[in-house]
N, C-alpha and C. Protein backbone atom coordinates (compact mmCIF):
# COMPACT_ATOMS: atom_id res chain seq x y z
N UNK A 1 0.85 -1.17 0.00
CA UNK A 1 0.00 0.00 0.00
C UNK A 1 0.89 1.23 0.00
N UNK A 2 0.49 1.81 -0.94
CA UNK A 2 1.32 3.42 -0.85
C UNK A 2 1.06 4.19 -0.29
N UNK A 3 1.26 5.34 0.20
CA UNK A 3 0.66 6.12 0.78
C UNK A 3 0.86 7.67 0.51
N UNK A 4 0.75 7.68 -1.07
CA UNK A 4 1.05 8.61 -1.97
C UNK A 4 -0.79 9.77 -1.68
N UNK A 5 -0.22 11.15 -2.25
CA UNK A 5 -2.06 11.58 -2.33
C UNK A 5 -2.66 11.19 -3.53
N UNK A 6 -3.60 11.12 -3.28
CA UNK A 6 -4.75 10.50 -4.18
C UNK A 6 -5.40 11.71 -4.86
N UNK A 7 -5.76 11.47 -6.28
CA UNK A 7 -5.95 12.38 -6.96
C UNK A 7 -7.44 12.27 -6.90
N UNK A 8 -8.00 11.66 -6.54
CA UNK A 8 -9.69 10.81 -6.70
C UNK A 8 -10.49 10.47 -5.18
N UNK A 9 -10.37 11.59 -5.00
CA UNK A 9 -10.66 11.49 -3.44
C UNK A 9 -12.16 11.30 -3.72
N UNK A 10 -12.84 10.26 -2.50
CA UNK A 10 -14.17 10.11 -2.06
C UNK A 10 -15.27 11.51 -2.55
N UNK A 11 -15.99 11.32 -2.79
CA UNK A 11 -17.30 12.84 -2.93
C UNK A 11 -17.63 12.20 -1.47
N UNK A 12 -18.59 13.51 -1.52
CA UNK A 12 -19.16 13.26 -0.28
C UNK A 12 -20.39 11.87 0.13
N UNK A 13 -20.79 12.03 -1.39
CA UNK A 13 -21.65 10.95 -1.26
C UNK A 13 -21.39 9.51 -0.72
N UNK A 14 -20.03 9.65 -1.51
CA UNK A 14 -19.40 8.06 -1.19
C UNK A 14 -18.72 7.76 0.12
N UNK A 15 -18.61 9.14 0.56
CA UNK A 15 -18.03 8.88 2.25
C UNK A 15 -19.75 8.24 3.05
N UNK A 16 -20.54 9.13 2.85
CA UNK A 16 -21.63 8.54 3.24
C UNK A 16 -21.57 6.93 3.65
N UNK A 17 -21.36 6.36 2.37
CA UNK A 17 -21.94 5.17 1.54
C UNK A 17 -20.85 4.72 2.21
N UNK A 18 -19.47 4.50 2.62
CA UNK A 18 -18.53 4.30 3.32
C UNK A 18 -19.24 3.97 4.87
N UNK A 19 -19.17 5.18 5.79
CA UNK A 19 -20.00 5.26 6.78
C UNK A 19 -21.08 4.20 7.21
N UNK A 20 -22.00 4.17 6.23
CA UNK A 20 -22.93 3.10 6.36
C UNK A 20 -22.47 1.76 6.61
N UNK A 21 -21.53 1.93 5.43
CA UNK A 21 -20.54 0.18 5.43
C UNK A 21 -19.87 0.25 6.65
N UNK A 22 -19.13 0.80 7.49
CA UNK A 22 -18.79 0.65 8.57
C UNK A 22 -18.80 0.34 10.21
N UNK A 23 -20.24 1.57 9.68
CA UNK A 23 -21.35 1.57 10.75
C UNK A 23 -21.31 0.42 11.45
N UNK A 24 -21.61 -0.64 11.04
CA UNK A 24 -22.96 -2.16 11.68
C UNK A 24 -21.15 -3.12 12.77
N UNK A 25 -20.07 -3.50 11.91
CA UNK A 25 -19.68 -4.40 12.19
C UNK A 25 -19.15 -4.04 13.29
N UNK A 26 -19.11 -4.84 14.37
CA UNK A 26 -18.64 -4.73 15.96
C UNK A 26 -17.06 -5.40 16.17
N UNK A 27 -16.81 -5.06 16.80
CA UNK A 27 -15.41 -5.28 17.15
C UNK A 27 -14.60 -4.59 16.79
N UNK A 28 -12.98 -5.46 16.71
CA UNK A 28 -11.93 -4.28 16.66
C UNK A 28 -12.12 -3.63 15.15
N UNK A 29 -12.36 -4.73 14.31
CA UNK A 29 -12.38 -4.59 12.57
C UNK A 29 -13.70 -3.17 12.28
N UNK A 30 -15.00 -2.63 13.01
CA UNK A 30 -15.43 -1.63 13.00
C UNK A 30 -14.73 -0.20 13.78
N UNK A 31 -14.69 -0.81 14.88
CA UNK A 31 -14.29 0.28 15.71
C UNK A 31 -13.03 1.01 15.08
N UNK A 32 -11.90 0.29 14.78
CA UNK A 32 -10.88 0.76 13.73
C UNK A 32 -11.14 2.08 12.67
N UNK A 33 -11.68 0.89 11.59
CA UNK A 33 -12.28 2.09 11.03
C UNK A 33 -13.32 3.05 11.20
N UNK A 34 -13.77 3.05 12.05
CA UNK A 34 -14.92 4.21 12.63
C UNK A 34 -13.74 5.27 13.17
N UNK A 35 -13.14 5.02 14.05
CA UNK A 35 -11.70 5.41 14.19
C UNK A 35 -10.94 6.31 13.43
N UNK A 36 -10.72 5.41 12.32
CA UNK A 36 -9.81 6.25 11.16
C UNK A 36 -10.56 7.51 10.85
N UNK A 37 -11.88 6.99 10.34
CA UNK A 37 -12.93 8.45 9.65
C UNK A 37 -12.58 9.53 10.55
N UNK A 38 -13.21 9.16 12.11
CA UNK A 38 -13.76 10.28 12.87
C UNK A 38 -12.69 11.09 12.92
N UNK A 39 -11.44 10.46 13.08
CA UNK A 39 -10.05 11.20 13.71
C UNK A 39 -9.13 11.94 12.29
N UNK A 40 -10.43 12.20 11.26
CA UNK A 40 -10.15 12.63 10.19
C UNK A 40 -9.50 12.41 9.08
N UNK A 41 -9.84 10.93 9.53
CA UNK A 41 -9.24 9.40 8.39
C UNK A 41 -7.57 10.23 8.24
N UNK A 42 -6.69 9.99 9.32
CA UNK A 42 -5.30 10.47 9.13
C UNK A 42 -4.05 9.09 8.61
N UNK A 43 -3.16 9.68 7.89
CA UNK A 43 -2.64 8.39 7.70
C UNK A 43 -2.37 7.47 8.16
N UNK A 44 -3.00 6.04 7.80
CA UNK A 44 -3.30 4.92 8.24
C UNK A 44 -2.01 4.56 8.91
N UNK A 45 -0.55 4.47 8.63
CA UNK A 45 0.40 4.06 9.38
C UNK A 45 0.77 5.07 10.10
N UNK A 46 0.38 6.26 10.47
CA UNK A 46 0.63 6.39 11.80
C UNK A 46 -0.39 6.15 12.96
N UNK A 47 -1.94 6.23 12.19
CA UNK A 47 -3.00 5.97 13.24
C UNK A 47 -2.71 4.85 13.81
N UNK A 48 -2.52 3.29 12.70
CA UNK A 48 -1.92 2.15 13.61
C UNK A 48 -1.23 2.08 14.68
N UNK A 49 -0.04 3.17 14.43
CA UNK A 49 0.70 3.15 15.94
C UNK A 49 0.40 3.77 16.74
N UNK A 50 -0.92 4.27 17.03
CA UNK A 50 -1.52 4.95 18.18
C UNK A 50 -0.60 4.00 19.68
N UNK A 51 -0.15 4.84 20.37
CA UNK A 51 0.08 4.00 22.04
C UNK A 51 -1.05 4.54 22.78
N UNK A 52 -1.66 3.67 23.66
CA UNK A 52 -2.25 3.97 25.00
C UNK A 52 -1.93 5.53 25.73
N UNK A 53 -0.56 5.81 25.59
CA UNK A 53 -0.01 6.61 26.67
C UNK A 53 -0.56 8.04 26.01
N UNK A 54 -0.90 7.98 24.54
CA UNK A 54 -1.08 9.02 23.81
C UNK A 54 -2.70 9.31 23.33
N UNK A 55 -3.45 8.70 24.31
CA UNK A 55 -4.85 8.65 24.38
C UNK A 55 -5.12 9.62 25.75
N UNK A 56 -6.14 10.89 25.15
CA UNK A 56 -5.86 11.93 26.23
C UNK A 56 -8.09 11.12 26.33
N UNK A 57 -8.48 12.20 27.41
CA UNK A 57 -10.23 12.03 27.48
C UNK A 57 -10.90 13.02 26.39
N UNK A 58 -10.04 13.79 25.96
CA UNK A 58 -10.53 14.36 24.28
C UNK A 58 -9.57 14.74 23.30
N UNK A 59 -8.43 13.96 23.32
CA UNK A 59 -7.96 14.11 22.33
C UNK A 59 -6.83 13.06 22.11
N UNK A 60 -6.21 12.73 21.01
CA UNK A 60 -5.55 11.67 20.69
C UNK A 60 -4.41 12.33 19.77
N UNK A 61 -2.71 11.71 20.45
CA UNK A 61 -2.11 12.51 19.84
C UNK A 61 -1.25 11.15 18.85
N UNK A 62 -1.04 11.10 17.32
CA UNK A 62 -0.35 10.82 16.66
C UNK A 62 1.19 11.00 16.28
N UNK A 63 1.78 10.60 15.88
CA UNK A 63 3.17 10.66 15.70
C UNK A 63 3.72 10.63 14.13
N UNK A 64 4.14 11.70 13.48
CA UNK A 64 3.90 12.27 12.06
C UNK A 64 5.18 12.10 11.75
N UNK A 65 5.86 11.66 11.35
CA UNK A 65 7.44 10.95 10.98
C UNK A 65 7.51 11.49 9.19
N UNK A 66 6.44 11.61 8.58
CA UNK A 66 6.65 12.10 7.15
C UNK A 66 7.85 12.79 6.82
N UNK A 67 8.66 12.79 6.25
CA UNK A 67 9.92 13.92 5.84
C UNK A 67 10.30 14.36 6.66
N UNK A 68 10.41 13.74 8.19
CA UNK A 68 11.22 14.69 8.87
C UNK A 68 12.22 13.77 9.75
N UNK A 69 12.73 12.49 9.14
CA UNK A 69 13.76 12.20 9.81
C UNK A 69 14.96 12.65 10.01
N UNK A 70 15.31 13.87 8.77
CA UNK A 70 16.78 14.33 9.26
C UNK A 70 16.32 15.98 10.20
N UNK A 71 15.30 15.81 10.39
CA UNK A 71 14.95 16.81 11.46
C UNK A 71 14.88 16.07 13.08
N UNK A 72 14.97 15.09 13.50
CA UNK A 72 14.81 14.38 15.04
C UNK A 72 13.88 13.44 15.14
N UNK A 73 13.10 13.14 14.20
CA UNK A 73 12.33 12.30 14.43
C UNK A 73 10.51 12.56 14.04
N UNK A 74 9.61 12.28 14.56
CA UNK A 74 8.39 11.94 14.48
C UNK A 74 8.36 13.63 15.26
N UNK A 75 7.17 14.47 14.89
CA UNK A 75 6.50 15.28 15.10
C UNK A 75 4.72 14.67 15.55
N UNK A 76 4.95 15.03 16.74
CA UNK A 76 3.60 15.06 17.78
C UNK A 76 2.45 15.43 16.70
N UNK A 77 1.52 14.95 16.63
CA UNK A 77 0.16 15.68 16.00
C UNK A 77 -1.13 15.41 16.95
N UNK A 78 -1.44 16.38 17.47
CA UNK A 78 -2.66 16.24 18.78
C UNK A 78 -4.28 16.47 17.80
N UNK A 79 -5.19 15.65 17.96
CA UNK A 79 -6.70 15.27 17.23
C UNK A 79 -7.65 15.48 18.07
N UNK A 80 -8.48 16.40 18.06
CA UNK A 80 -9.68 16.56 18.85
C UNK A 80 -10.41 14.80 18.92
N UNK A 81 -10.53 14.41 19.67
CA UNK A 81 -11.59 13.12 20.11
C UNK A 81 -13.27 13.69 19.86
N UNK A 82 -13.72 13.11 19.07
CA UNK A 82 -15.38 13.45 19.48
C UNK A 82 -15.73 11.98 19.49
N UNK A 83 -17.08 12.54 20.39
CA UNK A 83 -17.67 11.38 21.68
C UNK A 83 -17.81 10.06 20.87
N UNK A 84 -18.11 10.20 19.41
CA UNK A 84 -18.03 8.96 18.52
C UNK A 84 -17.03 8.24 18.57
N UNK A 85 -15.87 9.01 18.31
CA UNK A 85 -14.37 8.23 17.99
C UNK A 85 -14.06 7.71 19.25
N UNK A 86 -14.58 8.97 20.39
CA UNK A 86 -13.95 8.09 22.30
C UNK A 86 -14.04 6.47 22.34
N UNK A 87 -16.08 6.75 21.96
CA UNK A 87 -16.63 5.32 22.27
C UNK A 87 -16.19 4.05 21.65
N UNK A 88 -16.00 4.29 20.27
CA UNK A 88 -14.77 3.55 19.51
C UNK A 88 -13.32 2.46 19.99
N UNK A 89 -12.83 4.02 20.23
CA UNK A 89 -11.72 3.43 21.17
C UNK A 89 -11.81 2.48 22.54
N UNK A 90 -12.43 3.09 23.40
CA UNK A 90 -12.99 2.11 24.20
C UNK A 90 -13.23 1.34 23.75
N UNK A 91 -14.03 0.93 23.24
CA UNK A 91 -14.14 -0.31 23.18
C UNK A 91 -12.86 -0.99 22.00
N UNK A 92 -12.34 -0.95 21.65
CA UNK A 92 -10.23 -1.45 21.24
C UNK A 92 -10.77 -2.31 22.35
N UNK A 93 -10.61 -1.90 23.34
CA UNK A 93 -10.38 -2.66 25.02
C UNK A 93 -8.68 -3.03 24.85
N UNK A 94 -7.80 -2.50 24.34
CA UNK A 94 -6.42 -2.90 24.47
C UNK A 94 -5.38 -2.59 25.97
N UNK A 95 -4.96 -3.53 26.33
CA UNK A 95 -4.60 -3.49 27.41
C UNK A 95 -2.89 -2.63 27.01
N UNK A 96 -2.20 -3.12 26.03
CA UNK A 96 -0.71 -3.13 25.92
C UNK A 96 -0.45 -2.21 25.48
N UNK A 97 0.88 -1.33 24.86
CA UNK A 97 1.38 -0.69 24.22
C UNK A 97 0.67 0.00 23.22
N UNK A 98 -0.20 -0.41 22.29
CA UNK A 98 -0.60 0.00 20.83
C UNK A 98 -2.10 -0.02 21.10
N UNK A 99 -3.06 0.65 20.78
CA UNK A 99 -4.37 1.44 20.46
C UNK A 99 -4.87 -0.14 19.61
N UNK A 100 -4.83 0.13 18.52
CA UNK A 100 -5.10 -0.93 17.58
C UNK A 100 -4.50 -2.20 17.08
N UNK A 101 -5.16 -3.14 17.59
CA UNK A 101 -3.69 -4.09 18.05
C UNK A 101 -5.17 -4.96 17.94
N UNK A 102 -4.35 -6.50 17.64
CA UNK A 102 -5.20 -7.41 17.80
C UNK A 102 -4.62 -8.89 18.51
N UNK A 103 -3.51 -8.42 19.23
CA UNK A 103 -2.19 -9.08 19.71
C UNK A 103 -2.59 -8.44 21.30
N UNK A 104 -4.20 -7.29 21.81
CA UNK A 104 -3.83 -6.75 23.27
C UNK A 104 -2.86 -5.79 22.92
N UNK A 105 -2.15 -5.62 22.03
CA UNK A 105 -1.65 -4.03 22.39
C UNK A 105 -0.03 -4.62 22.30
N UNK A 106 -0.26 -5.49 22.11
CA UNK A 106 1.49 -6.22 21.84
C UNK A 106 2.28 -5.39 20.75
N UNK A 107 1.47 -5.63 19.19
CA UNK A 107 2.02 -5.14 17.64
C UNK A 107 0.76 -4.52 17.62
N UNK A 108 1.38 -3.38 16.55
CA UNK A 108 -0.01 -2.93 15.68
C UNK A 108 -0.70 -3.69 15.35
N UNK A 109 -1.73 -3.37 15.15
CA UNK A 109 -2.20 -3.90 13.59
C UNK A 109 -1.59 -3.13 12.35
N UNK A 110 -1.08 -3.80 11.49
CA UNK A 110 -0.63 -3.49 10.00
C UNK A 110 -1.75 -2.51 9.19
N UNK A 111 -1.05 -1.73 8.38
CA UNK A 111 -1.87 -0.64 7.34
C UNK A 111 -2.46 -1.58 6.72
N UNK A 112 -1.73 -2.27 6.11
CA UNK A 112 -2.55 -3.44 4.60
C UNK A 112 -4.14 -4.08 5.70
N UNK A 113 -3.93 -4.51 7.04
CA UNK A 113 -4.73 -5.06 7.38
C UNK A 113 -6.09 -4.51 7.68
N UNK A 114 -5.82 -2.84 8.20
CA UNK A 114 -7.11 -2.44 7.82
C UNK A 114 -7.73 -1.66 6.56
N UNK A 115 -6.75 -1.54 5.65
CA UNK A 115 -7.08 -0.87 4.23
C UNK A 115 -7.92 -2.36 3.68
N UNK A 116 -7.57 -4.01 4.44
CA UNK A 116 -8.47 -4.89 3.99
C UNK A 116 -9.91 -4.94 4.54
N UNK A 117 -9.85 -4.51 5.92
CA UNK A 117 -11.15 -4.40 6.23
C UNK A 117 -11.77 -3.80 5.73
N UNK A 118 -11.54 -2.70 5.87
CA UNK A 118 -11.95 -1.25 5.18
C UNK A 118 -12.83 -1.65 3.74
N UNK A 119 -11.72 -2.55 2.44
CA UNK A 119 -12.61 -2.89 1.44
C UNK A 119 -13.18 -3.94 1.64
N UNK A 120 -13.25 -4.96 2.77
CA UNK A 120 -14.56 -5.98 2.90
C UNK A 120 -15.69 -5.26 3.35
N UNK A 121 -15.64 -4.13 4.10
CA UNK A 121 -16.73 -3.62 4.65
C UNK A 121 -17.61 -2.79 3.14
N UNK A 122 -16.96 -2.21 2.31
CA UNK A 122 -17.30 -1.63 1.30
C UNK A 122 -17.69 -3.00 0.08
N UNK A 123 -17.59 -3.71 0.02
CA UNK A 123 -17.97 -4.68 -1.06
C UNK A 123 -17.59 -4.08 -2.18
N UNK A 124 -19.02 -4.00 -3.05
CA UNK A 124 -19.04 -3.55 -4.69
C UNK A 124 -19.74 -2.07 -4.45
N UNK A 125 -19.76 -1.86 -3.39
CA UNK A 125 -20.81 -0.41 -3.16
C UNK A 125 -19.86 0.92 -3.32
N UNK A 126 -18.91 1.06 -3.98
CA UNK A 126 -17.99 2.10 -4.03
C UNK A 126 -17.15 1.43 -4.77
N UNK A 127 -16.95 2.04 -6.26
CA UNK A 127 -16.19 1.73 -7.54
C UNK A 127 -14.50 2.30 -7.35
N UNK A 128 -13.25 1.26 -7.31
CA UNK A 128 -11.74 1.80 -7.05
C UNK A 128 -12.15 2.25 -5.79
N UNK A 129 -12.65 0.95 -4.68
CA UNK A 129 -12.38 2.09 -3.41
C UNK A 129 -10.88 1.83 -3.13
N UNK A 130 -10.36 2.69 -2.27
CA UNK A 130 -9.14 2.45 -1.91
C UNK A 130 -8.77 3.02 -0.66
N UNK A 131 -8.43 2.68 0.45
CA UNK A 131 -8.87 3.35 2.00
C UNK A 131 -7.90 4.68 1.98
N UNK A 132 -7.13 5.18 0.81
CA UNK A 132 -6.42 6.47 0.84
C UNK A 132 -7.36 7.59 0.34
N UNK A 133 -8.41 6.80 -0.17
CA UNK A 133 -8.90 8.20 -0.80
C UNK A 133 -10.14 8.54 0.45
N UNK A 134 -10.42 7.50 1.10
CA UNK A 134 -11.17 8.82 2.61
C UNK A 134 -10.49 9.78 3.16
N UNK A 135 -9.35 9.07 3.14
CA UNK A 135 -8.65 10.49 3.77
C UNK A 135 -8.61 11.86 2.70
N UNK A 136 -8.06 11.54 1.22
CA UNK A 136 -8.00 12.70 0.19
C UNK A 136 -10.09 13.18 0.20
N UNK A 137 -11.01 12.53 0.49
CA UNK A 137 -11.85 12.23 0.71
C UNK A 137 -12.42 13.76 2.16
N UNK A 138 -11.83 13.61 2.90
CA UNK A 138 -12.13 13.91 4.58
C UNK A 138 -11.68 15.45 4.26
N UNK A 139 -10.03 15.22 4.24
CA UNK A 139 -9.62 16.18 3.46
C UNK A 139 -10.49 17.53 2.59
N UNK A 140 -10.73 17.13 1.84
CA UNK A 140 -11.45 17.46 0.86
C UNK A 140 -12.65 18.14 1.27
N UNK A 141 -13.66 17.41 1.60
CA UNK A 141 -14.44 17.99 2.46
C UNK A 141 -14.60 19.03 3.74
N UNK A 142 -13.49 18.44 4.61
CA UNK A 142 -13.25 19.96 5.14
C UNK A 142 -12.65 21.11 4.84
N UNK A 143 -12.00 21.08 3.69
CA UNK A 143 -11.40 22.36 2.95
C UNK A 143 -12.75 23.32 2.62
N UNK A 144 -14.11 22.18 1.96
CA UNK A 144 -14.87 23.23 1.22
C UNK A 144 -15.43 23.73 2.54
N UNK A 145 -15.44 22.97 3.65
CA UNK A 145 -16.44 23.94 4.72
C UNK A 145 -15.72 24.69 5.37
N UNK A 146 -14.13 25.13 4.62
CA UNK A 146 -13.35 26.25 5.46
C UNK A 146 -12.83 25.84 6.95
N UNK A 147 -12.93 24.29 6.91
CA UNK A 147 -12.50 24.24 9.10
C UNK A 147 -11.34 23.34 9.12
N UNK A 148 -10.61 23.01 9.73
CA UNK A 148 -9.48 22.59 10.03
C UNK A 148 -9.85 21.35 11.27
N UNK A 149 -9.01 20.18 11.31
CA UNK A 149 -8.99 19.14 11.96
C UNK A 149 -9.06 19.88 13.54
N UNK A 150 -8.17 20.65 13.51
CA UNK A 150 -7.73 21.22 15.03
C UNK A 150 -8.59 21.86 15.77
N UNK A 151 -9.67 22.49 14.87
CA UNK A 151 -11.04 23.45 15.45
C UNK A 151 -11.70 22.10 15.57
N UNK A 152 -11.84 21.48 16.87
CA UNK A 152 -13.03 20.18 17.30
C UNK A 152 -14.11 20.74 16.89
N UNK A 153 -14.65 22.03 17.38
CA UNK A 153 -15.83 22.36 17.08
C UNK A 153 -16.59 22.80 15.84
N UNK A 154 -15.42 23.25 14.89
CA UNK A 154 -15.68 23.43 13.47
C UNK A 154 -16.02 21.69 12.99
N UNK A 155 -14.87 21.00 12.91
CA UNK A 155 -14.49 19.73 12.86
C UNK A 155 -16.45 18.98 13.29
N UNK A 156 -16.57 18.82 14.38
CA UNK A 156 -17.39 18.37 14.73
C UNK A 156 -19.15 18.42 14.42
N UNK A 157 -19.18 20.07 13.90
CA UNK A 157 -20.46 20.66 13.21
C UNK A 157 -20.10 20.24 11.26
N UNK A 158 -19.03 20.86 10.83
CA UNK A 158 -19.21 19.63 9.44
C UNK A 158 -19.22 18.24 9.48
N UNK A 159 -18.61 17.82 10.75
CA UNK A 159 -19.06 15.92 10.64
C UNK A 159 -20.54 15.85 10.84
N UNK A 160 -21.28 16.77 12.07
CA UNK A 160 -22.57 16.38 11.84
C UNK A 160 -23.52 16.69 10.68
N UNK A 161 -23.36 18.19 10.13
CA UNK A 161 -23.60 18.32 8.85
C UNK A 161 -23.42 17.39 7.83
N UNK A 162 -22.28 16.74 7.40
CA UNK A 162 -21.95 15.81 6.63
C UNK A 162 -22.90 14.32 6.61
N UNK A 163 -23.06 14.47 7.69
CA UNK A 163 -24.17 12.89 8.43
C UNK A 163 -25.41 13.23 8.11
N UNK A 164 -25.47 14.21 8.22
CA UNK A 164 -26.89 14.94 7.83
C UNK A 164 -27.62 14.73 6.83
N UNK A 165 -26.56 14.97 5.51
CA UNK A 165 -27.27 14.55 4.19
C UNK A 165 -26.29 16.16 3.00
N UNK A 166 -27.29 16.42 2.28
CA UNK A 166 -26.66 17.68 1.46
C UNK A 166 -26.67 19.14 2.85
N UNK A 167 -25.33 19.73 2.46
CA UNK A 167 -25.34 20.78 3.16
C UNK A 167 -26.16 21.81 2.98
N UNK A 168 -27.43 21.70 4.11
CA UNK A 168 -28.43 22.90 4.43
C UNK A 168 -28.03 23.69 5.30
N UNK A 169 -26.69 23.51 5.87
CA UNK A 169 -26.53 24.57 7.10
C UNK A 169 -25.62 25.78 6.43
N UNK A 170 -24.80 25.29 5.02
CA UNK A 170 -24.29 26.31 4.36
C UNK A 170 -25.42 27.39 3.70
N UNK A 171 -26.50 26.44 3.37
CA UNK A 171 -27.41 27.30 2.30
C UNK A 171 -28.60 27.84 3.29
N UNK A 172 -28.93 27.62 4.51
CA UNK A 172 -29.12 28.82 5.32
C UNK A 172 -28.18 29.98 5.14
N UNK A 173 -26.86 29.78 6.10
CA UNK A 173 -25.56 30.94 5.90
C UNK A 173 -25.86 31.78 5.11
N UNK A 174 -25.89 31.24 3.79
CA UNK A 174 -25.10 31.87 2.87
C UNK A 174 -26.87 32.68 1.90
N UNK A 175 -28.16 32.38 2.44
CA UNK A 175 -29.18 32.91 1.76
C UNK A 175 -29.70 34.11 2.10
């Protein structure tokens, strides 16, 4: 799996249609990806290495290693938690080292392993899905509503908007 940007990011519709597919299945294989979305579907190999120690009661901090090893290492990235993604996690129930783990917290779980869930949960219901483009996908979507991952509360009113259906809270605004 690469983890190049994607030129073909999700519409909104198909995040929907994603969502739905995710929605139902219980355990670690849902909660995961419910996970990925909420926390603004961030790249899959660093969400994997979520640790325990880096699970705050609203917020979850990642470790961003992209291009910056001849700078010291991994750069901190702190994620607003909303009450969806908390409940999620909780239930991981991981005792060990690692967030998403199916080893208790021993090893990650592997990128390939949930970019597989990810497309069992999607079947044939989303054409070239590919679990990079929720994120170019997430992305995407919060650019047009102007809010940033870091504003929870911006963050949190386009996720519910988004759940909602077509954006009526812009076309109030903006009438």
């Amino acid at each position: 799996m690469h983890d190049r940007p994607d030129k073909h990011p999700l519409s909104a519709d198909e995040l929907r249609i994603y969502w739905q597919a995710i929605k139902p299945p219980g355990g670690i294989k849902g909660a995961a990806l419910r996970l990925h979305l909420l926390a603004g579907a961030q790249r899959i190999e660093q969400l994997v290495r979520l640790r325990r120690e880096h699970i705050g009661s609203d917020a979850i901090t990642i470790l961003d290693g992209k291009g910056r090893p001849e700078r010291g290492g991994a750069r901190p990235h702190t994620l607003p938690l909303m009450k969806l993604a908390a409940s999620d996690l909780a239930a991981l129930g991981c005792e060990g080292e690692f967030a998403l783990s199916t080893t208790n917290g021993v090893r990650p779980i592997h990128a390939t392993t949930l970019a597989n869930w990810a497309r069992d949960a999607v079947g044939e219901s989303i054409s070239d899905f590919q679990l990079k483009r929720v994120r170019s996908g997430v992305e995407t979507l919060l650019a047009r509503e102007r809010c940033e991952l870091r504003d929870s509360r911006a963050a949190s009113t386009a996720w519910a908007d988004w759940r909602a259906g077509p954006p009526l809270r812009r076309a109030r605004l903006h009438a």
